[in-house]
Protein backbone atom coordinates (compact mmCIF):
# COMPACT_ATOMS: atom_id res chain seq x y z
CA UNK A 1 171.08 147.16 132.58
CA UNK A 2 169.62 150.11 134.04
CA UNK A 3 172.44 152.82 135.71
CA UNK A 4 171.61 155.90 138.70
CA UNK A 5 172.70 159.22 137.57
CA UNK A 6 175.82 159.11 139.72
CA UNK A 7 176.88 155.33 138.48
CA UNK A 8 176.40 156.93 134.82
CA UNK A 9 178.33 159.89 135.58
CA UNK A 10 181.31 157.28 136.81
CA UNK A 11 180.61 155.16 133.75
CA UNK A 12 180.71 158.09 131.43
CA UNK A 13 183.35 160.34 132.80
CA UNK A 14 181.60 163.41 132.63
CA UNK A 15 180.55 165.98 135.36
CA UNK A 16 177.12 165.00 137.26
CA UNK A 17 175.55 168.68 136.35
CA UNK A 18 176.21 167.74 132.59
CA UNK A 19 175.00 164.42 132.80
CA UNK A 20 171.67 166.00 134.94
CA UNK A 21 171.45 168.96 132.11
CA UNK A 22 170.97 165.88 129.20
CA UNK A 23 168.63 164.25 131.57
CA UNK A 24 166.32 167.25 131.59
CA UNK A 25 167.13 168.52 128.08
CA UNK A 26 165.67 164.58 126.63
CA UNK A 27 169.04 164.24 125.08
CA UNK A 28 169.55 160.83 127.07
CA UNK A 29 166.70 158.16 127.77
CA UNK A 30 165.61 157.82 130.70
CA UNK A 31 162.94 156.06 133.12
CA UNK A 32 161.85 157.78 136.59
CA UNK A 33 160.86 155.14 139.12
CA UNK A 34 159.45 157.67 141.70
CA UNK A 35 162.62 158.39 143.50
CA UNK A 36 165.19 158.54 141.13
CA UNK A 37 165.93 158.70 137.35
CA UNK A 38 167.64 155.26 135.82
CA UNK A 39 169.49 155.35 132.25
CA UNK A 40 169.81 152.45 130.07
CA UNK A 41 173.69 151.56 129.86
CA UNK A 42 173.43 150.20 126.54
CA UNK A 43 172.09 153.52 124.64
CA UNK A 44 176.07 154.92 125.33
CA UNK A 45 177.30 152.10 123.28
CA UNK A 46 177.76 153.86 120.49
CA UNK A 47 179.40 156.96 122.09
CA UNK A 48 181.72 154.95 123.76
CA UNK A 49 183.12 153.46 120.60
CA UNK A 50 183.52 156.71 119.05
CA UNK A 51 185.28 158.35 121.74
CA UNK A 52 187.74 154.94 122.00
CA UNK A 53 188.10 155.77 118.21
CA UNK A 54 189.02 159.33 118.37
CA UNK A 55 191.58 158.55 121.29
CA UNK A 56 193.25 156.06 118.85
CA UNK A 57 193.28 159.16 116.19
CA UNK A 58 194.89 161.65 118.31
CA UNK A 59 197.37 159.14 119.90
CA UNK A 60 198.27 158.54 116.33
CA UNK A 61 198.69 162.12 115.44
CA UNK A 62 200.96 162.52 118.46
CA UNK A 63 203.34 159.58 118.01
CA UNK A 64 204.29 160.31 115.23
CA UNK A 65 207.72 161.42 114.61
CA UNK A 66 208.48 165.09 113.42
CA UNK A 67 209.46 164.95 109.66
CA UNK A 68 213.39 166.75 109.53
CA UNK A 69 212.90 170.09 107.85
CA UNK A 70 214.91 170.53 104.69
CA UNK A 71 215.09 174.08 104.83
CA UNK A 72 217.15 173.93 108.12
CA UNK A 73 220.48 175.71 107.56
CA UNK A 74 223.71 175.24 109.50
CA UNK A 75 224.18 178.96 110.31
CA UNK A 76 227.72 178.46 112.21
């Protein structure tokens, strides 16, 4: 399935400069049909999972509880 730059940008959450930057840079395959450019969904498969992954990690990291400090000293 073949997405516009502005469906992509929606798909991928980024900003559409960004998105045209990788475009022109060859960092992201593309195919130019004479009007526009059209980017294979499927090659953002992998970056997808590892963002999904990472969001996992740090929602992890922040529910976990505080550990009670031992040191802590009733100073009253």
């Amino acid at each position: 399935m073949y997405l516009t730059v502005k469906e992509t940008v929606e798909f991928l959450e980024l900003p559409e400069d960004y998105v045209r930057q990788l475009i022109l840079n060859h960092k992201i395959k593309t195919i130019y049909d004479g009007r526009q450019y059209l980017i294979n969904k499927n090659q953002f498969h992998n970056h997808l999972e590892q963002m999904e992954n990472y969001r996992k990690m740090i929602q992890e990291y922040l529910s976990e509880p505080l550990p009670e400090d031992p040191d802590v000293k009733d100073e009253d």
